[in-house]
C-alpha atoms as a PDB file:
ATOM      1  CA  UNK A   1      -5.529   6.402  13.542  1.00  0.00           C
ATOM      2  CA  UNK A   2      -5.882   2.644  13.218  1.00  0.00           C
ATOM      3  CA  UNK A   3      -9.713   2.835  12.264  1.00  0.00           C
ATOM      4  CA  UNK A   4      -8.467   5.887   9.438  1.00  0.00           C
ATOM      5  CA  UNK A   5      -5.355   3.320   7.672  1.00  0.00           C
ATOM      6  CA  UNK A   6      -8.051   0.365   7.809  1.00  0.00           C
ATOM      7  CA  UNK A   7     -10.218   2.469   5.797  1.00  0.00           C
ATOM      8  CA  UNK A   8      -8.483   3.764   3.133  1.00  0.00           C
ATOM      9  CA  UNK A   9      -6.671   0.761   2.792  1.00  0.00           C
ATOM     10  CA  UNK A  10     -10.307  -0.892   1.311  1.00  0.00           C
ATOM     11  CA  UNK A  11     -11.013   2.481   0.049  1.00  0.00           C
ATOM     12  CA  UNK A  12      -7.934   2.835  -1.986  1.00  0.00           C
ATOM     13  CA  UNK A  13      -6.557   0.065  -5.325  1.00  0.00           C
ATOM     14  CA  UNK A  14      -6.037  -2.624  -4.338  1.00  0.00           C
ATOM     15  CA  UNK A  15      -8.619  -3.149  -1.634  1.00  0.00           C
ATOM     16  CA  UNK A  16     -10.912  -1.495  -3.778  1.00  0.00           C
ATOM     17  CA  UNK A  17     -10.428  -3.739  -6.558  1.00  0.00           C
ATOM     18  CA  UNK A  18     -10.648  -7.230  -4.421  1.00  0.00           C
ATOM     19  CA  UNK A  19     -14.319  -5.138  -3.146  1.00  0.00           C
ATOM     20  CA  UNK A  20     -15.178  -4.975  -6.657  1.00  0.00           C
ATOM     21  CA  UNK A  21     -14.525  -8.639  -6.857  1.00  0.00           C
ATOM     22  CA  UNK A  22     -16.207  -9.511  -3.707  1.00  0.00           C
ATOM     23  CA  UNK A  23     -19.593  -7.566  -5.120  1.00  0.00           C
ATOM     24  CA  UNK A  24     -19.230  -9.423  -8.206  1.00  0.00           C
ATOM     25  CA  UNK A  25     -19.499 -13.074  -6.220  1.00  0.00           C
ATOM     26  CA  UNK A  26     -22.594 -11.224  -4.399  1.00  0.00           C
ATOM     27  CA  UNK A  27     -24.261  -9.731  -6.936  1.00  0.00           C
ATOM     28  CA  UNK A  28     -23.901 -13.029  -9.573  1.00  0.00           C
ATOM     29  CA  UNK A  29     -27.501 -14.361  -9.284  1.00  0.00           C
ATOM     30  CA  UNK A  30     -29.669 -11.520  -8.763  1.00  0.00           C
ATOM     31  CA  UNK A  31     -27.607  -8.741 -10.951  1.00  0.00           C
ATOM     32  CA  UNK A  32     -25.541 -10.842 -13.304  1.00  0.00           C
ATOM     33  CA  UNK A  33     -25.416  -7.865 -15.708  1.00  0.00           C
ATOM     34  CA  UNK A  34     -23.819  -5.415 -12.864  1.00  0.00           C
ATOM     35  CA  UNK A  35     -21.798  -8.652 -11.339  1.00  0.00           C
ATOM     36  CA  UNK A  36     -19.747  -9.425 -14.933  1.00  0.00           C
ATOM     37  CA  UNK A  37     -19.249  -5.123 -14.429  1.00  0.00           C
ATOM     38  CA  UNK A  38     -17.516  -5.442 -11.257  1.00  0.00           C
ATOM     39  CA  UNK A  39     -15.642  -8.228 -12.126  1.00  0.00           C
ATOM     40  CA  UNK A  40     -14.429  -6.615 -15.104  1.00  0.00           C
ATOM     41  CA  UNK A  41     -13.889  -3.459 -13.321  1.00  0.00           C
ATOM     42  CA  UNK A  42     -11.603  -5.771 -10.361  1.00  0.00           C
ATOM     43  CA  UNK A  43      -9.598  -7.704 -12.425  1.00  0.00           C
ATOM     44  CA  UNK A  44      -8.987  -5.489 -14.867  1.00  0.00           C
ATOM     45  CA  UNK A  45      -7.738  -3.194 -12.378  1.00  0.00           C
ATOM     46  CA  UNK A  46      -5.516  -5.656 -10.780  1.00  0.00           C
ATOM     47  CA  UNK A  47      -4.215  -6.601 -14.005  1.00  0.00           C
ATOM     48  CA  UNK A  48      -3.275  -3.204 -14.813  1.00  0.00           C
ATOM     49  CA  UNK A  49      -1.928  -2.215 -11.520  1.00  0.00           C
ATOM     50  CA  UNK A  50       0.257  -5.409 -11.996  1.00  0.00           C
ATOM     51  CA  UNK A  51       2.073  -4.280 -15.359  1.00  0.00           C
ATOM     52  CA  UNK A  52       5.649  -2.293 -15.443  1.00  0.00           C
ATOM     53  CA  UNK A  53       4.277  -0.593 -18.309  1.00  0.00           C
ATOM     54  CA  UNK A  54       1.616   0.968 -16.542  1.00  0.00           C
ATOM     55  CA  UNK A  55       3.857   1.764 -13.863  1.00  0.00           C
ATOM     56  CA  UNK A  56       6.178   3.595 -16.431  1.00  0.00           C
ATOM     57  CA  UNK A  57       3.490   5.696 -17.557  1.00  0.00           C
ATOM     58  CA  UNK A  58       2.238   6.785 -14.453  1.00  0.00           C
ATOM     59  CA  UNK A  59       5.060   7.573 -13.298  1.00  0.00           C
ATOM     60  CA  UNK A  60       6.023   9.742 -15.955  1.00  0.00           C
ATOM     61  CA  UNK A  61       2.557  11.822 -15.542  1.00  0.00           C
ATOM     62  CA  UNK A  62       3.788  12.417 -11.548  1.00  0.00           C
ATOM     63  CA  UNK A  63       7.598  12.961 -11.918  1.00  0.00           C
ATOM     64  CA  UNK A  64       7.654  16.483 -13.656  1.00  0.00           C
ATOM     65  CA  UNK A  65      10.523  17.855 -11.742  1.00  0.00           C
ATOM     66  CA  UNK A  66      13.869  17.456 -13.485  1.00  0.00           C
ATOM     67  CA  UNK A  67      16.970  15.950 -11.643  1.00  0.00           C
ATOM     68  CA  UNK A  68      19.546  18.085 -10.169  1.00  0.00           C
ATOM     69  CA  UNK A  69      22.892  17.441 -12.504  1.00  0.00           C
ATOM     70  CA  UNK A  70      25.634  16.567 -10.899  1.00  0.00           C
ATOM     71  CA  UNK A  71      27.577  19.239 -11.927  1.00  0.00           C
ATOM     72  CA  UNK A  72      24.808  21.639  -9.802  1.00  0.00           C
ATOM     73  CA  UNK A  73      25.551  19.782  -6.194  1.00  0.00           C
ATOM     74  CA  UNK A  74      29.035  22.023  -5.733  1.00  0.00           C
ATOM     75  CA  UNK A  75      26.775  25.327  -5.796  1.00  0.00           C
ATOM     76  CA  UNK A  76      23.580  24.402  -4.024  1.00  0.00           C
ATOM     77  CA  UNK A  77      24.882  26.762  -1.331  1.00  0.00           C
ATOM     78  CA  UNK A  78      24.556  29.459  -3.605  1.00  0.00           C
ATOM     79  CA  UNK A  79      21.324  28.627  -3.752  1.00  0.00           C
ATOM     80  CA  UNK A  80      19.706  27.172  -0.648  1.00  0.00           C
ATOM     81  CA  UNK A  81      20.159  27.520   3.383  1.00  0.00           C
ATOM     82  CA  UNK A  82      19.762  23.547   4.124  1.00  0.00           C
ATOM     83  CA  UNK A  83      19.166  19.676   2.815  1.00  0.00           C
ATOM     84  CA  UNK A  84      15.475  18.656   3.986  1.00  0.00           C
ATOM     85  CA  UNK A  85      15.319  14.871   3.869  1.00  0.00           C
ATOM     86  CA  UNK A  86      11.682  13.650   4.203  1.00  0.00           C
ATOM     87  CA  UNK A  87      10.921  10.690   6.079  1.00  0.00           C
ATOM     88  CA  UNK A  88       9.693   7.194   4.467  1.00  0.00           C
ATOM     89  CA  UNK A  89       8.619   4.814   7.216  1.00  0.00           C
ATOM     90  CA  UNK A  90      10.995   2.280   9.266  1.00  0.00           C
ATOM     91  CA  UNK A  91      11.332  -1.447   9.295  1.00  0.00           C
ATOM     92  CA  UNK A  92      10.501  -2.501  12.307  1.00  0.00           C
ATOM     93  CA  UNK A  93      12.459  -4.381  14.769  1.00  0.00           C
ATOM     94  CA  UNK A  94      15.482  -5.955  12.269  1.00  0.00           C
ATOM     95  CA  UNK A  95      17.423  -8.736  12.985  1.00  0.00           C
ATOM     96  CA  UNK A  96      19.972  -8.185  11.212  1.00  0.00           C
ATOM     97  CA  UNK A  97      20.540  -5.379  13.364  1.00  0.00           C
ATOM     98  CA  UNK A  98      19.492  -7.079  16.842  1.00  0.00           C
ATOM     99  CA  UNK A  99      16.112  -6.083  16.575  1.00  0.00           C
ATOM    100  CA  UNK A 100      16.733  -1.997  16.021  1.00  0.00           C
ATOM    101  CA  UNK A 101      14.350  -0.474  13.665  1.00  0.00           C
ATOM    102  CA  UNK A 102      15.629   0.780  10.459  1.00  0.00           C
ATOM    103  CA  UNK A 103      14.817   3.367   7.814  1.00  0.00           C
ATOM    104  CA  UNK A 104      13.170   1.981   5.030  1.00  0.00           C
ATOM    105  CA  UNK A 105      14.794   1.219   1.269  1.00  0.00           C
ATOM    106  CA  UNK A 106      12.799   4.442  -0.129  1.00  0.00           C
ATOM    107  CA  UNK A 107      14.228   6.139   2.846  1.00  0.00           C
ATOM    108  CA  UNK A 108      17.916   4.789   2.572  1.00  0.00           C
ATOM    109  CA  UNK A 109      17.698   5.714  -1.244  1.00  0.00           C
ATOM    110  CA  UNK A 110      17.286   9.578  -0.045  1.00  0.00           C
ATOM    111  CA  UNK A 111      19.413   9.430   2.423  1.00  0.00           C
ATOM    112  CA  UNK A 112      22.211   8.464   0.487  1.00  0.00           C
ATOM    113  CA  UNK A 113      21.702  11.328  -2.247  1.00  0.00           C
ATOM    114  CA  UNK A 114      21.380  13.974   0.771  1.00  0.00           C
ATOM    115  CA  UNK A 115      24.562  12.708   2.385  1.00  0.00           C
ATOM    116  CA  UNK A 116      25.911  13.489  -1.076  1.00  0.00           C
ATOM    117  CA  UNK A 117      24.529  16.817  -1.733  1.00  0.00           C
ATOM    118  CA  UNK A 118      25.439  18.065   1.618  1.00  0.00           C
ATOM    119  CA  UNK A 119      29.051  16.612   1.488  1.00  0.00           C
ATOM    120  CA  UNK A 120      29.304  18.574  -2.183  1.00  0.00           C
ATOM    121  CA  UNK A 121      27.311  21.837  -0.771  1.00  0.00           C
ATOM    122  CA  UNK A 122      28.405  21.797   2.585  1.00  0.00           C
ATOM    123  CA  UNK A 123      24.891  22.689   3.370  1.00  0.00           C
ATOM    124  CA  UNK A 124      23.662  21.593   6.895  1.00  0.00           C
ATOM    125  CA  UNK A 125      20.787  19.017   6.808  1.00  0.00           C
ATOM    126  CA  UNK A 126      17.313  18.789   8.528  1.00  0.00           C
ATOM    127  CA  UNK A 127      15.379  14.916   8.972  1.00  0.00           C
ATOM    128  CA  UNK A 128      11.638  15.242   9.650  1.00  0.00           C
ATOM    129  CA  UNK A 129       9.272  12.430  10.245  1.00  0.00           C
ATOM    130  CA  UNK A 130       7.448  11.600  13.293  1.00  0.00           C
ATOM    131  CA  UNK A 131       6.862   8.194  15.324  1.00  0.00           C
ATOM    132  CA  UNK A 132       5.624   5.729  12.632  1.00  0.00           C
ATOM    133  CA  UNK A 133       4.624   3.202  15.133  1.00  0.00           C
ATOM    134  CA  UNK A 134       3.430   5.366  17.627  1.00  0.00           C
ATOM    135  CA  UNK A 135       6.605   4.270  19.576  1.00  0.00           C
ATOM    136  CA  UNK A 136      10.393   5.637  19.662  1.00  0.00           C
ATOM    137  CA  UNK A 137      12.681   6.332  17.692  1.00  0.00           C
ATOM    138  CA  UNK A 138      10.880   8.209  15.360  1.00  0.00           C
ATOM    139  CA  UNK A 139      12.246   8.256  11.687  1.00  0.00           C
ATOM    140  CA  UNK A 140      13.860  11.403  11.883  1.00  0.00           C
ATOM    141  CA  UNK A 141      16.233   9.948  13.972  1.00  0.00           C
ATOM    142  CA  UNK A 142      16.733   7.210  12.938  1.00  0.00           C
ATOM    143  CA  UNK A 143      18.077   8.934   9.290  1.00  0.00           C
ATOM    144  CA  UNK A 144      19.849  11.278  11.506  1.00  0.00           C
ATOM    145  CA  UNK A 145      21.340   8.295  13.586  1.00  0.00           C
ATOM    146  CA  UNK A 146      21.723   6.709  10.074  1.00  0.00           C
ATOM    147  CA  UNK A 147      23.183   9.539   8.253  1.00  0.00           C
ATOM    148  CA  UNK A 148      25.994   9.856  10.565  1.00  0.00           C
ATOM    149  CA  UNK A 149      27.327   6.128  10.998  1.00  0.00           C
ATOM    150  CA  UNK A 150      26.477   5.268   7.391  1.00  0.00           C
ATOM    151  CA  UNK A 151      27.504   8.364   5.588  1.00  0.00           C
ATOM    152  CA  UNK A 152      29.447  10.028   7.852  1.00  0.00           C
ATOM    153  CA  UNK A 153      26.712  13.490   7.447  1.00  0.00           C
ATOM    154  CA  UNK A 154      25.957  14.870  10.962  1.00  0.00           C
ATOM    155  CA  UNK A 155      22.289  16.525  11.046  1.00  0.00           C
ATOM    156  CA  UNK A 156      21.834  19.520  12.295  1.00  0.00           C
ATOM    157  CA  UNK A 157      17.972  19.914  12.877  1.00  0.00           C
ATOM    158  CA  UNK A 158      15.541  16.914  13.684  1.00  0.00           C
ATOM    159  CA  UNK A 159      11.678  17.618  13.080  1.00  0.00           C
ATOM    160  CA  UNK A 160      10.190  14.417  15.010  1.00  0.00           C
ATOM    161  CA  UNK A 161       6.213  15.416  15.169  1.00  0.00           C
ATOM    162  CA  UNK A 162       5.307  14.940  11.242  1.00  0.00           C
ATOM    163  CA  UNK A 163       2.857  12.272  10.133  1.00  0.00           C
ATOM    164  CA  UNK A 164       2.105  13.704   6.627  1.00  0.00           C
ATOM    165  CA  UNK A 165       4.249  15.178   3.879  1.00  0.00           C
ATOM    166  CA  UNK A 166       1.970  18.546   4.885  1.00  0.00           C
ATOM    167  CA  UNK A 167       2.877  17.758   8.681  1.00  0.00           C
ATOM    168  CA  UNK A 168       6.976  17.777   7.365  1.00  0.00           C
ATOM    169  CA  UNK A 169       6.596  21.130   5.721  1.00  0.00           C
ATOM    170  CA  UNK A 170       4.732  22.676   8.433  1.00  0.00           C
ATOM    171  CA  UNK A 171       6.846  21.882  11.496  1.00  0.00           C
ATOM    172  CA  UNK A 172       9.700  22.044   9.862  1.00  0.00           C
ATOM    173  CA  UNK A 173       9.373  25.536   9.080  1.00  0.00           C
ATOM    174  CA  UNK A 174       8.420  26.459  12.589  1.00  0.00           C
ATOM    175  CA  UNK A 175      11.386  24.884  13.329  1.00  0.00           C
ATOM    176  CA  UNK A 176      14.142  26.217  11.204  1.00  0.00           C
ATOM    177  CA  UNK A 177      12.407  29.446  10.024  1.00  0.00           C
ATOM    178  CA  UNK A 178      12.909  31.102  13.179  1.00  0.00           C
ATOM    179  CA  UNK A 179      16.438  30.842  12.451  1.00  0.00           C
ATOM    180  CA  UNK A 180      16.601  32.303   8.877  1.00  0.00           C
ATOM    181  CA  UNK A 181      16.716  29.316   6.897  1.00  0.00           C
ATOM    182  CA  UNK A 182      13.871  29.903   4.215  1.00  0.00           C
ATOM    183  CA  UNK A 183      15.572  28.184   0.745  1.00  0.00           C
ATOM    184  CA  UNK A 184      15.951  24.494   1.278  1.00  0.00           C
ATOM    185  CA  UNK A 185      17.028  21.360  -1.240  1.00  0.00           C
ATOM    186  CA  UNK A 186      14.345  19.306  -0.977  1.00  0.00           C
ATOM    187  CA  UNK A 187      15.252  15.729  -0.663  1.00  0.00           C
ATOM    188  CA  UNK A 188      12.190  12.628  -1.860  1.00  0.00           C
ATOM    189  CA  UNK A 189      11.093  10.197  -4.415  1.00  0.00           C
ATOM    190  CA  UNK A 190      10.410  12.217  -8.137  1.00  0.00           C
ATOM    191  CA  UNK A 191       7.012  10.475  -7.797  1.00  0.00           C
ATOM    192  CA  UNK A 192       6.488  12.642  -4.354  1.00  0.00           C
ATOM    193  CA  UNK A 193       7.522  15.850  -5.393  1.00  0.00           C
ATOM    194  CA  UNK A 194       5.069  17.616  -6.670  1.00  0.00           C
ATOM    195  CA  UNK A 195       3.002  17.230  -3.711  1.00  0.00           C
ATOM    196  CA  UNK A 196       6.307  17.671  -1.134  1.00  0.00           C
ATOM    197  CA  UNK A 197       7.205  21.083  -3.115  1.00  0.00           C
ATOM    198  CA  UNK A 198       4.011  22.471  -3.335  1.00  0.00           C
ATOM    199  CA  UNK A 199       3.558  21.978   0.732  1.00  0.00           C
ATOM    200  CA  UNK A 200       7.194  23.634   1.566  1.00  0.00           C
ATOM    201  CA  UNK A 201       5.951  26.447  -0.968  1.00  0.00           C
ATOM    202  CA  UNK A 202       2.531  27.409   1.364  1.00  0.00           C
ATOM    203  CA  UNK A 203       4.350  27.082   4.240  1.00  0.00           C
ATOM    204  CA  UNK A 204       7.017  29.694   3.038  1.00  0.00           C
ATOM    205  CA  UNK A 205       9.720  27.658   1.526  1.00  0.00           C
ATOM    206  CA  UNK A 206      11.786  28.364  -1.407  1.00  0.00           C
ATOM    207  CA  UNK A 207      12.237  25.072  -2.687  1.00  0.00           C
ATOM    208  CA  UNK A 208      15.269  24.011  -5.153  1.00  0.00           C
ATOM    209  CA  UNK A 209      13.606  20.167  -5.992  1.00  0.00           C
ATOM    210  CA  UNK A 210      16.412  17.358  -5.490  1.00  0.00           C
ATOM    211  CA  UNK A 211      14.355  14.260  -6.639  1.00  0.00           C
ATOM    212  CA  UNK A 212      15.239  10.545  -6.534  1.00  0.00           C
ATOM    213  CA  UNK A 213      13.719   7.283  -7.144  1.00  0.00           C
ATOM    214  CA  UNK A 214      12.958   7.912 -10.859  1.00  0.00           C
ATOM    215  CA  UNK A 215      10.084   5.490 -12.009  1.00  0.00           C
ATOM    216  CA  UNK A 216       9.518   6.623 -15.535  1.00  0.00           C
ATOM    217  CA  UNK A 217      12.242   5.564 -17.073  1.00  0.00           C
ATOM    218  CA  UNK A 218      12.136   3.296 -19.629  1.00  0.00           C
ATOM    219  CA  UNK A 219      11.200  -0.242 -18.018  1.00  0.00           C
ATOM    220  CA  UNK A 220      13.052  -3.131 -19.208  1.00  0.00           C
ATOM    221  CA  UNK A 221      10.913  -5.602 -18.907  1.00  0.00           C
ATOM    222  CA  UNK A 222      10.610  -8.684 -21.674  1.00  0.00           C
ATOM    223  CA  UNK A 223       7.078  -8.334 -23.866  1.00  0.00           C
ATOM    224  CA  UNK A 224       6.721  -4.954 -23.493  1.00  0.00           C
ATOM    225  CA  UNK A 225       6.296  -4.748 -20.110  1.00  0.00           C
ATOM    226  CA  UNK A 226       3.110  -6.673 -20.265  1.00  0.00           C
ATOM    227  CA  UNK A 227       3.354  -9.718 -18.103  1.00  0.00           C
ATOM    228  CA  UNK A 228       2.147  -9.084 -14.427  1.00  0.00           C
ATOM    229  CA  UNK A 229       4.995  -8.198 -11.981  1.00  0.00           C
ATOM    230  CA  UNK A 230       4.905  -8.184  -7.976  1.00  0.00           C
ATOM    231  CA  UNK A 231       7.103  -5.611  -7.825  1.00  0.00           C
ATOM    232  CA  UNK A 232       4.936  -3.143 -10.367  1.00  0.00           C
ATOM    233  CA  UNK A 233       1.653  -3.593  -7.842  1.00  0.00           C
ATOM    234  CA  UNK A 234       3.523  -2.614  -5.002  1.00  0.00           C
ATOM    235  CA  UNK A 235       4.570   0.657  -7.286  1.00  0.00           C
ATOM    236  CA  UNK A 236       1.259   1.386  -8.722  1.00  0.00           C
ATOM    237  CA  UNK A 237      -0.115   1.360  -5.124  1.00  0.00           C
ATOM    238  CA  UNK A 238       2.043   4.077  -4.068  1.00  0.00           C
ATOM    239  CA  UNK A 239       1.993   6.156  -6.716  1.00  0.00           C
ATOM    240  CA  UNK A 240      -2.078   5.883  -6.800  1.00  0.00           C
ATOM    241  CA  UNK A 241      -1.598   7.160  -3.116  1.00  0.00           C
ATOM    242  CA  UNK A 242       0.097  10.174  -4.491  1.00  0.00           C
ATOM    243  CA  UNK A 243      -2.525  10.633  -7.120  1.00  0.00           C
ATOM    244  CA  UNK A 244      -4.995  10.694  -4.171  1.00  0.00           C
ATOM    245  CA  UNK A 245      -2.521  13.160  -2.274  1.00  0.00           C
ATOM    246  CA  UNK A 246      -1.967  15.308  -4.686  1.00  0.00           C
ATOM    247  CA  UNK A 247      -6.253  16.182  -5.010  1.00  0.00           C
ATOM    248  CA  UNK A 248      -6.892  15.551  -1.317  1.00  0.00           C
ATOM    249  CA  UNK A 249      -3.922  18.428  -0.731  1.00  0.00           C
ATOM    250  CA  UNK A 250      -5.124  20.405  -2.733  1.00  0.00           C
ATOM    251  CA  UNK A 251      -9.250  20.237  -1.707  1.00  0.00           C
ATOM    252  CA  UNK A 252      -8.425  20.477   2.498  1.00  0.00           C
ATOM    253  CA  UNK A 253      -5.332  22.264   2.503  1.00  0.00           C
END
């Protein structure tokens, strides 16, 4: 697993990019003409990946699933047979909370709108996501752990094996489908939901999409969104990770 994240982490933007850069150093006295390309091709990259603009954009080409009024949340047990929250990684070891490991912000940020929609629904709720560090708890319960003191929403099923968004559709359905639950409110970031939907769908699912997170919205950032941004690199990361997702899904699975 270790020797898999350290490779696509110089396959994938930005490692990628700072290769590009590292070819163009190499390559500046005996190719200069495919040196000033990879340089071009590195920063230019960066650059882009740094802009809330682009960001915007992007995010607008992945988030294609509408958000569920609020209105809609009283009668999603019309509609559905549970709340599936997907997992989004833990912060490890907090001090703030004598060294327990907490959920992520992504993660808190669904948690919170599936504590919502199940206290409107009344629809039980299922956590998956598996051991993130290879070590207990895993982040299924810690949402479930979460959910309860925090939101006061008791979880009914915990799917604690997942390491992929694939992995969370699978075993959850082996767990719950057993026991007749086959419609669920699907609970992650609108930038993850195509590729979260369309892996509860082959697994049996029929999925009513709750997303949350929006990116696409209009920015409102000074010159246009233009300026480089910390923040925006860190989001054009993860969304070019669900580009990749969505054709790698797709081609294996």
């Amino acid at each position: 697993m270790p020797i898999v994240f350290f490779i696509k982490q110089w396959l994938m933007p930005p490692g990628a990019l700072f290769l590009l850069l590292l070819a163009a150093w190499w390559l500046r006295r005996r190719r200069p003409g495919l040196a000033a390309a990879c340089f071009t091709c590195g920063l230019g990259g960066l650059w882009l990946m740094s802009l809330p603009l682009v960001v915007q954009e992007a995010a607008r080409q992945l988030e294609t699933e509408a958000p569920l009024a609020t209105g809609e949340w009283a009668g999603l047990g019309a509609r559905a047979d549970a709340i599936v929250v997907l997992g989004a990684g833990r912060e490890r070891g907090d001090p703030a909370w004598d060294g327990q490991d907490q959920p992520t912000g992504v993660a808190l940020e669904r948690m919170r709108y599936a504590a919502q929609l199940a206290k409107a629904s009344g629809l039980p709720v299922l956590t998956t996501g598996g051991l993130h560090y290879g070590t207990p708890p895993s982040e299924a319960q810690l949402m479930a752990d979460r959910l309860q003191v925090d939101f006061g929403v008791a979880v009914k099923w915990k799917e604690e094996a997942s390491r992929t968004t694939w992995e969370n559709a699978q075993l959850s359905a082996q767990l719950v489908q057993p026991q007749g639950v086959r419609r669920v409110v699907l609970v992650t970031q609108a930038w993850h939901m195509q590729r979260a939907r369309w892996s509860f769908e082959r697994v049996g699912f029929e999925v009513v999409p709750a997303p949350v997170g929006f990116l696409g919205g209009a920015h409102a950032r000074p010159f246009a969104g233009l300026l480089p941004e910390s923040r925006a690199m860190w989001r054009s990361g993860q969304l070019l990770n669900e580009v990749a997702g969505l054709v790698g899904y797709r081609l294996f699975y």
